[in-house]
Protein backbone atom coordinates (compact mmCIF):
# COMPACT_ATOMS: atom_id res chain seq x y z
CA UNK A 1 0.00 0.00 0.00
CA UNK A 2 0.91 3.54 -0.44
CA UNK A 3 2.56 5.54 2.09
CA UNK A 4 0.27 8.38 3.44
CA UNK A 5 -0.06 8.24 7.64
CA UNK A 6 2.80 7.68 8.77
CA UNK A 7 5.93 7.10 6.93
CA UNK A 8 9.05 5.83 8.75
CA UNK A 9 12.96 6.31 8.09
CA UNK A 10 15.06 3.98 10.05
CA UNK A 11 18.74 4.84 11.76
CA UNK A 12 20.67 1.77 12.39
CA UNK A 13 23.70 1.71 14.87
CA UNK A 14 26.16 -1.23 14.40
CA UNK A 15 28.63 -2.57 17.07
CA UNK A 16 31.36 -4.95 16.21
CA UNK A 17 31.93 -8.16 18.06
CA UNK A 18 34.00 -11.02 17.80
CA UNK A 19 33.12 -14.14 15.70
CA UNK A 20 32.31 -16.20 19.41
CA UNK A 21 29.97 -13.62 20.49
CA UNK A 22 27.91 -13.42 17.22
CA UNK A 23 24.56 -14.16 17.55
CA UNK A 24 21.91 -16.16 15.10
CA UNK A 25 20.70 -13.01 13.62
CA UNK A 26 17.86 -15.47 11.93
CA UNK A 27 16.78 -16.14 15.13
CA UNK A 28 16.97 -12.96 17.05
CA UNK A 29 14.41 -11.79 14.13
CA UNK A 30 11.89 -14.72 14.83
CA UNK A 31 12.14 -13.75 18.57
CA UNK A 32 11.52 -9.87 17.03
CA UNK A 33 8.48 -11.07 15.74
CA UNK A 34 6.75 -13.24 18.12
CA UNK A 35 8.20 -9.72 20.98
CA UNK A 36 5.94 -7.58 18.42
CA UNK A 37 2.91 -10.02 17.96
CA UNK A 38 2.28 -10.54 22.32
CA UNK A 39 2.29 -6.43 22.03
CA UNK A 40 -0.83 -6.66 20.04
CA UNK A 41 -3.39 -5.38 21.81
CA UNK A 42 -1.35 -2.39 23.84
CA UNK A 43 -0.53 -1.27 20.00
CA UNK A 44 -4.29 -0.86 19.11
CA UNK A 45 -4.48 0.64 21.94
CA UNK A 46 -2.04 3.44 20.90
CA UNK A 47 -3.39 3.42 17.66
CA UNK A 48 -6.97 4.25 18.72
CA UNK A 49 -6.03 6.42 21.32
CA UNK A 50 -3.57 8.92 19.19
CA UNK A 51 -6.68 8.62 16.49
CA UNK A 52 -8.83 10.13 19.19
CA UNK A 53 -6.78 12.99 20.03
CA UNK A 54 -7.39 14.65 16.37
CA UNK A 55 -4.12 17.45 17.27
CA UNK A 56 -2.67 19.33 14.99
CA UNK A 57 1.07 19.83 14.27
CA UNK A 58 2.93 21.76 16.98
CA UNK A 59 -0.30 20.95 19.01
CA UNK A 60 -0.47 17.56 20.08
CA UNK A 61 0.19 18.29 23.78
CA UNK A 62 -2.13 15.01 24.66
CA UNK A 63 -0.94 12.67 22.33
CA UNK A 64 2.84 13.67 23.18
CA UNK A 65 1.86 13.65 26.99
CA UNK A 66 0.47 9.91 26.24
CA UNK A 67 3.43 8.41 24.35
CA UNK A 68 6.13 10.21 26.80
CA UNK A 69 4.22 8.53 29.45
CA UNK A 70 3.64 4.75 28.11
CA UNK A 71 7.88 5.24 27.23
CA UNK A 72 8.95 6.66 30.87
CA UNK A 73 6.34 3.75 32.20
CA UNK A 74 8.41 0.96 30.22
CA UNK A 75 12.20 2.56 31.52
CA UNK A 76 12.85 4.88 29.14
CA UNK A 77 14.86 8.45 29.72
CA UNK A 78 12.52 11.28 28.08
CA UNK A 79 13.63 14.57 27.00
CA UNK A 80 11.18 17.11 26.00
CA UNK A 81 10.63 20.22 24.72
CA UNK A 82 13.78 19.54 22.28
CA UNK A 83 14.81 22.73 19.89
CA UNK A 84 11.86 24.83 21.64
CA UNK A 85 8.85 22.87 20.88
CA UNK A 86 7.00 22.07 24.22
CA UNK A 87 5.54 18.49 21.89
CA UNK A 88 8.66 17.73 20.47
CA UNK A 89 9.19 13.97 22.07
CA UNK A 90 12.53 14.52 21.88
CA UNK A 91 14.84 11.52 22.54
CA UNK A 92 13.84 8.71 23.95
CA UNK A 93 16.38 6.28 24.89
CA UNK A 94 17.06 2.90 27.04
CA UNK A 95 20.55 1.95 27.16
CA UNK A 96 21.52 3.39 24.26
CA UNK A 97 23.46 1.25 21.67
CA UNK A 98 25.90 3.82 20.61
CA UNK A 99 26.61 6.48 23.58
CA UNK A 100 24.95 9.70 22.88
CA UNK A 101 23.22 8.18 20.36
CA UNK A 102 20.36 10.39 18.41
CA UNK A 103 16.34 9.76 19.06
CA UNK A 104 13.56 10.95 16.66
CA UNK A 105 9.70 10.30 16.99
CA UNK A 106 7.32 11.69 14.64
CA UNK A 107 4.06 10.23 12.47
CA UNK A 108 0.31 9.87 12.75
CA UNK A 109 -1.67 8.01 15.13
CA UNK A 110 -0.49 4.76 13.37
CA UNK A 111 3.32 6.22 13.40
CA UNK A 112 3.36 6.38 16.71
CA UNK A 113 2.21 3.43 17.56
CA UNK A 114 5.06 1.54 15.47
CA UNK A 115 7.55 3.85 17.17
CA UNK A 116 6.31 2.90 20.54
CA UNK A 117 5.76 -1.32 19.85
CA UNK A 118 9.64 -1.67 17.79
CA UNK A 119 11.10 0.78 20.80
CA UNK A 120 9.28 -1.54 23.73
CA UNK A 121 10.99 -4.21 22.35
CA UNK A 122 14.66 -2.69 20.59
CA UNK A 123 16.06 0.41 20.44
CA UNK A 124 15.57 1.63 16.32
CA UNK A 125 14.94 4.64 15.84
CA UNK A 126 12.29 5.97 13.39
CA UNK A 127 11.20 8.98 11.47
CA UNK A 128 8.83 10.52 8.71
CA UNK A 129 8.09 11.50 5.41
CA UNK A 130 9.16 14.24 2.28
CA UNK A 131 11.78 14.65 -1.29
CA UNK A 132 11.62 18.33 -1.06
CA UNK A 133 13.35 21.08 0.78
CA UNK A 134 11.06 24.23 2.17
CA UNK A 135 10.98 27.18 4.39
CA UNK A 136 7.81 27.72 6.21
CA UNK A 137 6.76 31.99 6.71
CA UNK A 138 4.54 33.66 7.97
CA UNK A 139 3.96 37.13 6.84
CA UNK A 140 2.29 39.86 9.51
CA UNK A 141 0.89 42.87 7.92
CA UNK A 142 0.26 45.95 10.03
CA UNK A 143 -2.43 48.87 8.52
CA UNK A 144 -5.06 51.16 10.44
CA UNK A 145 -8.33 50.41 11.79
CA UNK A 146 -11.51 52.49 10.79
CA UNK A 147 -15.33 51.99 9.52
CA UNK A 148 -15.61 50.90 6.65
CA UNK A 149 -18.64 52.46 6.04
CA UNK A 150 -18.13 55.89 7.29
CA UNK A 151 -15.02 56.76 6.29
CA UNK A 152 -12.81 54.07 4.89
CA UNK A 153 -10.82 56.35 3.66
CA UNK A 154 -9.23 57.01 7.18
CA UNK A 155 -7.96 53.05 7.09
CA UNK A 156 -5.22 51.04 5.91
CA UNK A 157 -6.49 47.76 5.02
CA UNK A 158 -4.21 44.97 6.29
CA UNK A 159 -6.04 42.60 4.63
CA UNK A 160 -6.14 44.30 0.89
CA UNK A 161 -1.95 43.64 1.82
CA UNK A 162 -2.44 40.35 1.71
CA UNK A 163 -4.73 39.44 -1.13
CA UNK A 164 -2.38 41.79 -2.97
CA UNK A 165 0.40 39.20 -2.22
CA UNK A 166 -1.59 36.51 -2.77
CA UNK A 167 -2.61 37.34 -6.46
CA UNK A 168 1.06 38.84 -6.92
CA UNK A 169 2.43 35.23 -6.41
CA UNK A 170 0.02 33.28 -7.88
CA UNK A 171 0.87 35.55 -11.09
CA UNK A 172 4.28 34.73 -10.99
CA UNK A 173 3.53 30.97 -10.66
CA UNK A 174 3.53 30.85 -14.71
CA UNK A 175 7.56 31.63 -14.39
CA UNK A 176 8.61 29.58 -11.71
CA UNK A 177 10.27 26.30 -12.51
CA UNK A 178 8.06 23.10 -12.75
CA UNK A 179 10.14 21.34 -9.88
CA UNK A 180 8.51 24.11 -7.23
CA UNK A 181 5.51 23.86 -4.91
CA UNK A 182 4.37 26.51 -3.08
CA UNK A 183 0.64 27.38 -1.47
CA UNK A 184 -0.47 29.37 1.45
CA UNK A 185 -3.53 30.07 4.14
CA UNK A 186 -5.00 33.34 5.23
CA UNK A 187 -4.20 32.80 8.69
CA UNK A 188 -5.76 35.86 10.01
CA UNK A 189 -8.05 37.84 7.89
CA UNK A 190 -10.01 41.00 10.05
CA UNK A 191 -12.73 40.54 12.29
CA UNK A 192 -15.88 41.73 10.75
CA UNK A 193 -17.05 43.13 7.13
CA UNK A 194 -17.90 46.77 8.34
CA UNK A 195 -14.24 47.31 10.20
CA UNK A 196 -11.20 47.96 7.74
CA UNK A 197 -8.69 45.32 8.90
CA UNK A 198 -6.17 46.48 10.74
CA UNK A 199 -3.90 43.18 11.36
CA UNK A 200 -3.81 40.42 8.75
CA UNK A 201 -1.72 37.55 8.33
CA UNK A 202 -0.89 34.74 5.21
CA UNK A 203 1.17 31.32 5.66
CA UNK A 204 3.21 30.55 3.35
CA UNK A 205 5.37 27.09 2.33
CA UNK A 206 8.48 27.74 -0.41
CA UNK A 207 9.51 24.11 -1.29
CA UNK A 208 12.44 23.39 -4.16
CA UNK A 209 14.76 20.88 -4.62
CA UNK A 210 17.69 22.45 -3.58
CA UNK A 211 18.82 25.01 -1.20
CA UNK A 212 19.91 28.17 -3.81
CA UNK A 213 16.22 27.13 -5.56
CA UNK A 214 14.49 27.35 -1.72
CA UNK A 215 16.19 30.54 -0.78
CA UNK A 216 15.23 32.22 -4.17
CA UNK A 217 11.60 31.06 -3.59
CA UNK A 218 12.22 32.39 0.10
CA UNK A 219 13.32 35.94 -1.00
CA UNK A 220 11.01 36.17 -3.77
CA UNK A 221 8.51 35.73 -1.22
CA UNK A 222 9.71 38.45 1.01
CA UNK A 223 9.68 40.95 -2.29
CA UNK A 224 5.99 40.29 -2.68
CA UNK A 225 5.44 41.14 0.81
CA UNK A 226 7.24 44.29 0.54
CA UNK A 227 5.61 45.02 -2.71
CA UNK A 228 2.22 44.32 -1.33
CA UNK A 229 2.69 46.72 1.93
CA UNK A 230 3.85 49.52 -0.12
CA UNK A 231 0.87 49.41 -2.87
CA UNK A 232 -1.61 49.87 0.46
CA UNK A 233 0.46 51.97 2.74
CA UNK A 234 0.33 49.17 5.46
CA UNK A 235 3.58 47.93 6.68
CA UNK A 236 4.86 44.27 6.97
CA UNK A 237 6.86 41.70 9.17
CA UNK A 238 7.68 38.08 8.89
CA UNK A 239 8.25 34.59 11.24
CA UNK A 240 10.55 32.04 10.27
CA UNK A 241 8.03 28.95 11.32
CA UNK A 242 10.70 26.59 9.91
CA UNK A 243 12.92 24.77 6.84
CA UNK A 244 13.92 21.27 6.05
CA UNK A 245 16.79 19.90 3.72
CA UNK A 246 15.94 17.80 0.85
CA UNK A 247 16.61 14.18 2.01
CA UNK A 248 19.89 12.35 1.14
CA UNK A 249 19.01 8.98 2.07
CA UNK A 250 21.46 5.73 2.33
CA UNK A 251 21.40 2.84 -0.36
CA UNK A 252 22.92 0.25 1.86
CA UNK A 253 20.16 0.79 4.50
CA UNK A 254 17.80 0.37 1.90
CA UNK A 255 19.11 -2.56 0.39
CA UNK A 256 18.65 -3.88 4.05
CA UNK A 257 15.79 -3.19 4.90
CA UNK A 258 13.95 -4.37 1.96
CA UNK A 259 15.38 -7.36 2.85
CA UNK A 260 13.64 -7.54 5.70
CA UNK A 261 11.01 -6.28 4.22
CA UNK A 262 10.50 -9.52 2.07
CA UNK A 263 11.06 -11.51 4.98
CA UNK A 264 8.22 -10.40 6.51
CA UNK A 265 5.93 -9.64 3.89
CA UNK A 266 2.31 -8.45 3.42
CA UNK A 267 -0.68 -8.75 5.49
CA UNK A 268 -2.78 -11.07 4.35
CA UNK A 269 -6.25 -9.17 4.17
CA UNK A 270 -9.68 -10.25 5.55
CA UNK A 271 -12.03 -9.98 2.84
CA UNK A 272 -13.82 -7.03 4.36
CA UNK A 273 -11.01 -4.77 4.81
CA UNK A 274 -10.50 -5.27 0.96
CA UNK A 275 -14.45 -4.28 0.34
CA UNK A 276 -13.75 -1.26 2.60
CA UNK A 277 -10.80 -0.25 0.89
CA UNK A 278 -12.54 -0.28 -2.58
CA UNK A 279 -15.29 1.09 -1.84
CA UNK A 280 -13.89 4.15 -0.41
CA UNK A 281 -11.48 4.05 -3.50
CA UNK A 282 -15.18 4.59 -5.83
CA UNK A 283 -16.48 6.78 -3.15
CA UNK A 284 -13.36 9.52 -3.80
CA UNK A 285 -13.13 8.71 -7.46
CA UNK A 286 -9.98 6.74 -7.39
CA UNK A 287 -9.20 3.79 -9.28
CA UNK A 288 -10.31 1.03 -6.75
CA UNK A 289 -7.19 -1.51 -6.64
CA UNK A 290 -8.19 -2.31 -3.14
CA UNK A 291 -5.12 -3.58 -0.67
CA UNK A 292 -2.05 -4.39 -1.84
CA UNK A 293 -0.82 -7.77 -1.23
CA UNK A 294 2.61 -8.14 -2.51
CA UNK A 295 5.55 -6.04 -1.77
CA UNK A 296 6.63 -3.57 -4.36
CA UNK A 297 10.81 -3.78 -5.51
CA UNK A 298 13.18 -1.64 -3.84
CA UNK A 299 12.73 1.93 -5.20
CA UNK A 300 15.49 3.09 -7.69
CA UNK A 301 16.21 6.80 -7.50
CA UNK A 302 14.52 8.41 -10.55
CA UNK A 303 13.84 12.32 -11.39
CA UNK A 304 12.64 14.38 -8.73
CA UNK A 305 10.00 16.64 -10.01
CA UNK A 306 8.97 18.30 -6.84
CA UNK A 307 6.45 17.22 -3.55
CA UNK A 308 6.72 17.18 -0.17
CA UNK A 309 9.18 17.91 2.23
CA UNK A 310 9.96 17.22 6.08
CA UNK A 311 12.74 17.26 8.56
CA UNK A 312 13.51 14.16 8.13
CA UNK A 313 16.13 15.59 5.30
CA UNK A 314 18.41 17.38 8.05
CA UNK A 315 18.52 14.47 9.69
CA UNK A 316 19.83 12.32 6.35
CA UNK A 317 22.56 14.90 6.24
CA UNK A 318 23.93 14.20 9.42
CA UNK A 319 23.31 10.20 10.12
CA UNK A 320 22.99 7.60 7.26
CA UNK A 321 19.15 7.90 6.81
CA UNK A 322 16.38 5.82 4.57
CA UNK A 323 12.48 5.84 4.46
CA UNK A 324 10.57 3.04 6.18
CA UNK A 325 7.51 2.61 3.83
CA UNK A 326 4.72 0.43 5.46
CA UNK A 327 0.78 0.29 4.41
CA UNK A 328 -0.15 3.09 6.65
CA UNK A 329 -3.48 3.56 4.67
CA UNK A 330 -6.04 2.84 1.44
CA UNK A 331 -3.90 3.27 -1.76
CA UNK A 332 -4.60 6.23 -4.47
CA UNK A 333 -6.73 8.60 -2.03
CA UNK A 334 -5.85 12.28 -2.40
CA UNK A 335 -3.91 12.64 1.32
CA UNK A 336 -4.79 14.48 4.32
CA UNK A 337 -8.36 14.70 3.86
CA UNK A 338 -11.23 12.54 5.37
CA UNK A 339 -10.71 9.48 3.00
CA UNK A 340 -7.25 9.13 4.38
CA UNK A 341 -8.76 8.93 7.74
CA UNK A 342 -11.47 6.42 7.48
CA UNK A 343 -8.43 3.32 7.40
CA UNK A 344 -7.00 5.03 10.57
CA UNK A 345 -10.23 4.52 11.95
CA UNK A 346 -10.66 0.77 10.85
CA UNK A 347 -9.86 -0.87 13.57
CA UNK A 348 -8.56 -4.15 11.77
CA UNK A 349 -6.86 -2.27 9.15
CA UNK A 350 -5.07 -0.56 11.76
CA UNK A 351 -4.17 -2.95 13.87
CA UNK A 352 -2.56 -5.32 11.08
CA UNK A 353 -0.54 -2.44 9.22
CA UNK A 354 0.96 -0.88 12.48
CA UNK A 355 2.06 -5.04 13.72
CA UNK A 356 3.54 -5.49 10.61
CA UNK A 357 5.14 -2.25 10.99
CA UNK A 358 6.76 -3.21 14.04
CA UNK A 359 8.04 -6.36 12.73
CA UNK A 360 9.84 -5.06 10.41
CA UNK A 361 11.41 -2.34 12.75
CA UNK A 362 12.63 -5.24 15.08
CA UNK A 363 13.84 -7.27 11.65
């Protein structure tokens, strides 16, 4: 199945011993899998749980409080609030393999989960999904309240600033390259139709495929802003919300994990998780394919023509880094919307993916 949920990269940590000392690797992974399979029923658990939460990014104070708690519970060291972010999980760690080792946790309700089952049981680390670079913005602009039926001349719309921007960049869309994506939200746009907005606000995401592509985006951006404060007198600042790398991920990792990939193969589907799947497919549209039930060959890098991006591509520059694809939901749906969610909610669905998941962590 397609990736969508909650996509997994994978950091392995290798320590040398001698010949004598060498376990039966073959039979450390069957012991992986029956460790994952007695942890089935605390992993729906998780699954159903994060599901019910419904946070959004930078806001999933319950869900992180939850998962913190089942890994402190089990003996693990927490750190939180890493790099400012009072969700950020942070590392989590047991005795660590490598000293000072890194920790990662991110995903869905699903992602989580897996995280939480393959950690219970080893110490992998695990992380999420994007082939793009970006820089997230936010752009403040700052004009002059007044009536706007009375005398809107007296105000300085904040909000004319920003649909000025708007329509100024999605002009220049025609003469960007292919490769780019970018789209924004009117974060803040007045408070009522007969006031002339004095604060207004637009999100924006710049995403390339490389960093001098990203930063031109980036300052291109910023022009438009400028542009757009000066053509209605208001005046204009801006928040760095974030940026991510492009990923740079590790062929020998991959090669290894698809190996144990294989190994432990596809879920074998009841017969109404495959009616469910297609009929949600022909609900949205889609071409209904239903579950996958063999495992696709090992991805060959091919042209990158743009998509999405995530933090997971710092992280590739620094540690040897892959992606740890797993059927985290219903192939061909469009991707966070509510068709994505209904498999999340499926409680069979969910259970099998996330179990399999976890296997193949441990393998």
């Amino acid at each position: 199945m397609r990736r969508l949920s909650s996509i997994l990269a994978v950091i392995l940590f290798f320590t040398a011993t001698s010949p004598a000392q060498q376990p039966d690797l073959n039979q450390l992974k069957r012991e992986a899998v029956s460790e994952v399979d007695s942890m089935q029923a605390p992993t729906q658990q998780m699954v159903d749980e994060i599901f019910s939460y419904a946070e959004l990014g930078f806001q999933e104070h319950n869900t992180s409080r939850y998962v913190t708690g089942i890994l402190e519970k089990n003996g693990f060291v927490v750190q939180r609030g890493v790099a400012g972010i009072p969700t950020a999980p942070g590392v989590a760690y047991h005795d660590p393999l490598v000293p000072g080792a890194p920790g990662h946790g991110e995903g869905h309700n699903s992602g989580q989960a897996v995280n939480v089952t393959a950690a219970l049981s080893s110490f992998v680390t695990s992380y999420g999904e994007g082939n793009t670079g970006l820089v997230s913005v936010q752009y403040f602009f700052h004009g002059k309240a007044a009536h706007a039926a009375v005398a809107p001349w007296e105000g300085r719309s904040a909000l004319e600033a920003v649909e000025l921007m708007d329509v100024g960049w999605n002009f220049r869309r025609e003469h960007l390259r292919l490769e780019q994506r970018s789209h924004y939200v009117i974060s803040n746009g007045g408070d009522q139709p007969n006031v002339v907005p004095p604060e207004a606000s637009v999100w924006y995401y710049f995403r390339e495929l490389d960093y001098p592509h990203i930063k031109d985006l980036y300052e291109l951006g910023n022009k438009m802003a400028q542009a757009a404060s000066m053509m209605t007198d208001t005046s204009v600042t801006q928040r760095l919300v974030g940026s991510a790398w492009p990923r740079h991920f590790n062929k020998v990792i991959a090669e290894v994990e698809h190996r144990n990939i294989e190994a432990v193969g596809m879920p074998e589907w009841a017969e109404a998780d495959q009616i469910l799947a297609r009929a949600v497919q022909k609900e949205v549209g889609a071409k209904e394919t239903g579950l996958k039930t063999k495992v696709e060959e090992l991805r060959l890098p091919r042209e990158n023509m743009g998509g999405q991006s995530d933090d997971i591509g710092d992280i590739s520059w620094n540690v040897p880094t892959v992606y740890l694809l797993y059927p985290a939901n219903i192939p061909n749906l469009p991707g966070h919307s509510w068709p994505s969610a209904v498999a999340m909610s499926w409680l069979l669905l969910s259970l099998i993916r996330v179990q399999l998941q976890a296997r193949r962590c441990r393998q």
